[in-house]
Protein backbone atom coordinates (compact mmCIF):
# COMPACT_ATOMS: atom_id res chain seq x y z
CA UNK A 1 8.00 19.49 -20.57
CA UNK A 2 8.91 15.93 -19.94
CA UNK A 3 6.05 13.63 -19.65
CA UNK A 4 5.51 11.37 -16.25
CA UNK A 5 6.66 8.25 -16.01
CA UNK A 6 4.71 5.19 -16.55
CA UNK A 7 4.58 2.76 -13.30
CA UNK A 8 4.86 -0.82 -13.45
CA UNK A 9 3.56 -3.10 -10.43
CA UNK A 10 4.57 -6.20 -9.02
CA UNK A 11 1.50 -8.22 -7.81
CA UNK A 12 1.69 -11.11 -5.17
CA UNK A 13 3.84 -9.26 -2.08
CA UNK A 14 3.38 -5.66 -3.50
CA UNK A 15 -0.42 -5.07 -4.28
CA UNK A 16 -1.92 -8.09 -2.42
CA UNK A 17 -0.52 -10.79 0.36
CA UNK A 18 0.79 -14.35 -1.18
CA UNK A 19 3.52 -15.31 0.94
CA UNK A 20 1.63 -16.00 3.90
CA UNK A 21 -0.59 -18.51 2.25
CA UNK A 22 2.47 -20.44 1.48
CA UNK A 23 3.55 -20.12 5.30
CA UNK A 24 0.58 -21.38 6.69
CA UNK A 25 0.75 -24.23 3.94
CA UNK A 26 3.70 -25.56 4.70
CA UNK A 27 2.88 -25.46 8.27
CA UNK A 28 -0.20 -27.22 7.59
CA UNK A 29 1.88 -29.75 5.19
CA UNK A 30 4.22 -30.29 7.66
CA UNK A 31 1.58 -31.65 10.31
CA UNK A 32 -0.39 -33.59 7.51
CA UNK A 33 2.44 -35.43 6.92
CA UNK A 34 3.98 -36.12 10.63
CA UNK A 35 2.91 -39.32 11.39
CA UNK A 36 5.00 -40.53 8.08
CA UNK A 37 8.02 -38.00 8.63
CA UNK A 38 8.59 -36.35 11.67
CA UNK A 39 11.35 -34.31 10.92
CA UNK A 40 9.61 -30.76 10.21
CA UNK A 41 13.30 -29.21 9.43
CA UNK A 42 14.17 -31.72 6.95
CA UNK A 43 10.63 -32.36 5.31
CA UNK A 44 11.17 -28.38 4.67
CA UNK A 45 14.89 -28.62 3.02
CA UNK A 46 13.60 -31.09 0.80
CA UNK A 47 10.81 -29.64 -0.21
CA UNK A 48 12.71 -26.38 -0.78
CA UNK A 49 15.64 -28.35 -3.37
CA UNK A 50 12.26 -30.07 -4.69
CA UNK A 51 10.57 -26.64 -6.07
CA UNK A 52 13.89 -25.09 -7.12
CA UNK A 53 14.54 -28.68 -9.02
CA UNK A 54 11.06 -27.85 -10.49
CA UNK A 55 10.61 -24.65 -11.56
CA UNK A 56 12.28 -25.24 -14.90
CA UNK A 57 9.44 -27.58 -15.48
CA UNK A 58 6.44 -26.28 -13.78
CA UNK A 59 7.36 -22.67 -13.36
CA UNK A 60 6.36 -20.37 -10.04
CA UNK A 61 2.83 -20.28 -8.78
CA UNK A 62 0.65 -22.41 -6.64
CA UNK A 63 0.58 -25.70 -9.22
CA UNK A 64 3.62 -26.08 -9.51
CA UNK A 65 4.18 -25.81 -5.20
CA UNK A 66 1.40 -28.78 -5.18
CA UNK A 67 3.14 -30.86 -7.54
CA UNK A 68 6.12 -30.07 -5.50
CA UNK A 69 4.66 -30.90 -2.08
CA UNK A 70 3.43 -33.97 -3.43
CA UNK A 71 6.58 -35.30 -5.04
CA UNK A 72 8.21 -34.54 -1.40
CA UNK A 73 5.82 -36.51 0.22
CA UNK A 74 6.83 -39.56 -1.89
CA UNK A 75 10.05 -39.33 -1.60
CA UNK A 76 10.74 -38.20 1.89
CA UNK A 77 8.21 -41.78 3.00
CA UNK A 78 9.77 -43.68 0.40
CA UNK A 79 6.43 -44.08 -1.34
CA UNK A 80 4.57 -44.77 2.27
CA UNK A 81 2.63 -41.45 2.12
CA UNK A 82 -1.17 -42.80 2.21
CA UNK A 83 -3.34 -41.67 -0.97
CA UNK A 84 -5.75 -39.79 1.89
CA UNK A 85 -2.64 -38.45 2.08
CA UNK A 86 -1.91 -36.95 -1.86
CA UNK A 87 -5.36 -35.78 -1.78
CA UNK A 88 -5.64 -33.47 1.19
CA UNK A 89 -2.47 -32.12 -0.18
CA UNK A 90 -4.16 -31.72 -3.64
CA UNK A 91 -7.19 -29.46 -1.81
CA UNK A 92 -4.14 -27.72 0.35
CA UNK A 93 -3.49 -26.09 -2.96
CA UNK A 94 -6.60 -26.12 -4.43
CA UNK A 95 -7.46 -23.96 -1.47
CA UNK A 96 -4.51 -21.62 -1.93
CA UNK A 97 -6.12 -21.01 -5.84
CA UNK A 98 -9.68 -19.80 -4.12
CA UNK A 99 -7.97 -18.20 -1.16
CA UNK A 100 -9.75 -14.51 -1.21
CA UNK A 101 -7.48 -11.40 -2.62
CA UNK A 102 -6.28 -9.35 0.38
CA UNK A 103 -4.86 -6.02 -0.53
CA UNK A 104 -1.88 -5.04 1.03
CA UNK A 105 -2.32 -1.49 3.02
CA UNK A 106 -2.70 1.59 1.40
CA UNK A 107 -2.80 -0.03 -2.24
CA UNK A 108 -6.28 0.95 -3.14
CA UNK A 109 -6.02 4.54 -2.26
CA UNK A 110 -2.81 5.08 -4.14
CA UNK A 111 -3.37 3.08 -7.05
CA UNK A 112 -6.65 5.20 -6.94
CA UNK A 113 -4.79 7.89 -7.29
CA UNK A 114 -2.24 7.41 -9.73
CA UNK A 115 -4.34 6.38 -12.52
CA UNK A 116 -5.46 9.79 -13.00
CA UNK A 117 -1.97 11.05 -13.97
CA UNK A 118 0.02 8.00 -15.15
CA UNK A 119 0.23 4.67 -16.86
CA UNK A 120 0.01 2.05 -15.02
CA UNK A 121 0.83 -1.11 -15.65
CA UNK A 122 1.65 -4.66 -13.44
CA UNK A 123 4.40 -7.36 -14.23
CA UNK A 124 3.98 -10.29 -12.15
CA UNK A 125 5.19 -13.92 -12.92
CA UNK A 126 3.42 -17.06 -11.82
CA UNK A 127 0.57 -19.09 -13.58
CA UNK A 128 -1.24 -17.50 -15.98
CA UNK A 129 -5.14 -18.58 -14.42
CA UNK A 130 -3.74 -17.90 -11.14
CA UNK A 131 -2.28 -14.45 -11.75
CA UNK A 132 -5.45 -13.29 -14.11
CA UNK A 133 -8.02 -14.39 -11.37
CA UNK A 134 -6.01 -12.64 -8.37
CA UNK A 135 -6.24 -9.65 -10.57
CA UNK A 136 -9.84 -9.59 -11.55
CA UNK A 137 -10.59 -10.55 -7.69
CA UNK A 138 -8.39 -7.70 -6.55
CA UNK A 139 -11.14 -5.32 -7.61
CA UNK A 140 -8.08 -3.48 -9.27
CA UNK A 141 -8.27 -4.46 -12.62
CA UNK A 142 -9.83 -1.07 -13.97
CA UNK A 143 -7.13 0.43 -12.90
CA UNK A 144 -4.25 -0.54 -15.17
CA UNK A 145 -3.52 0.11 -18.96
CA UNK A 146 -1.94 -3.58 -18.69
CA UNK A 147 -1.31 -6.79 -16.81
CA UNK A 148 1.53 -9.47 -18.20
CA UNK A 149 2.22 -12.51 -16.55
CA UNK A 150 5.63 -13.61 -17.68
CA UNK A 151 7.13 -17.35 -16.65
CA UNK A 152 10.37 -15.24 -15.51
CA UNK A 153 11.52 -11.88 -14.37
CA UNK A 154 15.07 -10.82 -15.51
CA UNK A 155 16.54 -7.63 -17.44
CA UNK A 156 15.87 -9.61 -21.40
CA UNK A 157 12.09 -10.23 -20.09
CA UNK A 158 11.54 -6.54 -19.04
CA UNK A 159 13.06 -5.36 -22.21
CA UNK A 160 10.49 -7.61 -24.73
CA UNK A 161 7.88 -6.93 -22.25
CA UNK A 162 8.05 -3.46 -21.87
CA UNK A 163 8.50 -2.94 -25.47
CA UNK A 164 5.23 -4.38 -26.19
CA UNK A 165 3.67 -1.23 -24.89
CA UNK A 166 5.88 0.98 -26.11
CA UNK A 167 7.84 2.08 -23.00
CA UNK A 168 11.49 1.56 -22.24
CA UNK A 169 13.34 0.71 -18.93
CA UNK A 170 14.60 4.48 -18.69
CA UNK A 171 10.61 5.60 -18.94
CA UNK A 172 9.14 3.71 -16.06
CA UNK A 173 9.37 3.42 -11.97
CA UNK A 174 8.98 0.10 -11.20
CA UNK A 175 7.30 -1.07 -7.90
CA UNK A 176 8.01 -4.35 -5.74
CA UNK A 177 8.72 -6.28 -2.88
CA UNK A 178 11.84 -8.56 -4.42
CA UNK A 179 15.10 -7.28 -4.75
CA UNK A 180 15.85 -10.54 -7.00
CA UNK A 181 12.74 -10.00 -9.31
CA UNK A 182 11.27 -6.38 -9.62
CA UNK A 183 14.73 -3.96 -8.48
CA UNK A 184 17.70 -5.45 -10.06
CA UNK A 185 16.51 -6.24 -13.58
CA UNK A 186 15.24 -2.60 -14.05
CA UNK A 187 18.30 -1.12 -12.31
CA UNK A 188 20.93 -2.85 -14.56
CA UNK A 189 18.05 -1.85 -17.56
CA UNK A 190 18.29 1.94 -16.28
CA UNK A 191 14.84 2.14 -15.02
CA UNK A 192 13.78 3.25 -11.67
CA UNK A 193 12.89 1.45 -9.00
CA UNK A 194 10.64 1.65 -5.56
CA UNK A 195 11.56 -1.16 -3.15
CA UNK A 196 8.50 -2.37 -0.46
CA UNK A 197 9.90 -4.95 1.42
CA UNK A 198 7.38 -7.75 2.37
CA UNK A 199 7.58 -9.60 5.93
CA UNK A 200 8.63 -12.79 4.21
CA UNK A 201 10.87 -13.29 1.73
CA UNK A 202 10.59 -16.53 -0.46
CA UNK A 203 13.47 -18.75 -0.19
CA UNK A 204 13.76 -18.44 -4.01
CA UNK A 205 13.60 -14.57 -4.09
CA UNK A 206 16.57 -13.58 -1.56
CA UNK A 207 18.76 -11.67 -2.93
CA UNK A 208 21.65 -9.10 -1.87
CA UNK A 209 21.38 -5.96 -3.44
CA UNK A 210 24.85 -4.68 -4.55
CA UNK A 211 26.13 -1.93 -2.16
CA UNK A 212 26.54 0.81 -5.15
CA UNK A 213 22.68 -0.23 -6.84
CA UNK A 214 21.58 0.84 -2.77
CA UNK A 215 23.53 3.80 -2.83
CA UNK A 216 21.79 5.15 -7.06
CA UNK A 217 19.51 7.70 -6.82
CA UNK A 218 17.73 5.21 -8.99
CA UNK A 219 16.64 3.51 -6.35
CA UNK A 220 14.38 4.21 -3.05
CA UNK A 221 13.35 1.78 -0.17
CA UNK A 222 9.78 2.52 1.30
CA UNK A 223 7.70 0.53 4.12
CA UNK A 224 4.95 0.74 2.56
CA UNK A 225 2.04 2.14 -0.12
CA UNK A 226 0.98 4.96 1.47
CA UNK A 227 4.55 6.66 1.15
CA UNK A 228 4.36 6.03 -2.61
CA UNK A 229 2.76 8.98 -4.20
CA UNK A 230 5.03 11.56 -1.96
CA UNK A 231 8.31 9.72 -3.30
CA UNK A 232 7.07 9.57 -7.15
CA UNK A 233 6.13 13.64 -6.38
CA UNK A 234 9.57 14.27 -4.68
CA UNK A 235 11.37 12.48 -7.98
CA UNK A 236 9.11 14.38 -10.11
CA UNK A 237 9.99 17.77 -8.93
């Protein structure tokens, strides 16, 4: 009898909201910095190229967005942004670090659930403090046999990752909101994968997922948690 599969999580977007701290930051960025440059649309293309410039240095998470935001400020004023300025941008992301943890629906319940029967594990890439603390706030920390943060998700990642708990691609179902991130790394790695959209997709993340990776019976699109544990039993049988 085969044994059941061990389940991987993404975090931010999959177990817990993320992306609309971001929105309401860079609406809140945008006005901070209107009377220096007016032009909302172009204040967010820049800032946009600025982060995607960055990430090689700083990585993803909330630090390296700040450092981002801040560089964009100088630039985009050539250097007029006002220090009063820098620092309300500074507590802009210190308060997206303290923002509370805000489960998405149906998360507790299932992840509840499922660590009776399986392993379960979560995946997420971002800053390390960041991505510990939203885990131990999440009040869902008990619940899994693992947590890695890794600085990036692709197929080599998964594959050194995975392996450091003794599981393979093939062995796992792998849960997430980005098509970029969490479903085509395990897909080209064999693994299975359960899409949950999110409402917003960061500009870094999109993705198009190739017409004959939609159409493998590797692969399932759900709207949310709470249609989880029927799909894993409906694979299972």
């Amino acid at each position: 009898m085969e044994s059941n599969p061990a389940l991987v999580f993404d975090a931010d977007d999959t177990l817990w909201h993320n992306m609309n701290l971001f929105v309401d930051t860079h609406e809140r960025y945008a006005k901070l910095l209107d009377p220096f440059f007016p032009d909302a649309a172009a204040l967010e293309e820049h800032l946009n190229e600025t982060e995607r410039k960055n990430i090689e240095h700083f990585g993803y998470g909330v630090k390296g967005f700040t450092l981002s935001m801040i560089e964009t400020a100088v630039e985009v004023t050539g250097g007029q942004v006002s220090g009063a300025a820098i620092k309300e941008i500074i507590q802009l992301g210190r308060e997206m670090l303290d923002a509370p943890v805000e489960l998405l629906p149906g998360v507790e319940k299932t992840i509840q659930t499922l660590t009776q029967t399986y392993i379960l594990g979560v995946i997420t890439k971002g800053d390390l403090l960041n991505q510990e603390a939203k885990v131990a706030r999440s009040g869902l920390a008990e619940y899994f046999d693992f947590v890695e943060v890794v600085s990036e998700k692709n197929p080599e990642t998964y594959a050194r990752t995975l392996a450091r708990h003794d599981l393979v691609a093939e062995e796992i179902i792998m849960v997430g909101n980005s098509l970029k991130s969490d479903v085509m790394p395990i897909l080209e790695l064999g693994g299975r994968v359960v899409h949950i959209p999110y409402p917003v997709t960061w500009i870094h993340e999109h993705a198009v997922l190739p017409e004959a990776l939609e159409q493998s019976d590797q692969f399932e699109s759900i709207s949310d948690m709470g249609e989880l544990m029927a799909l894993i039993e409906n694979w299972n049988s």
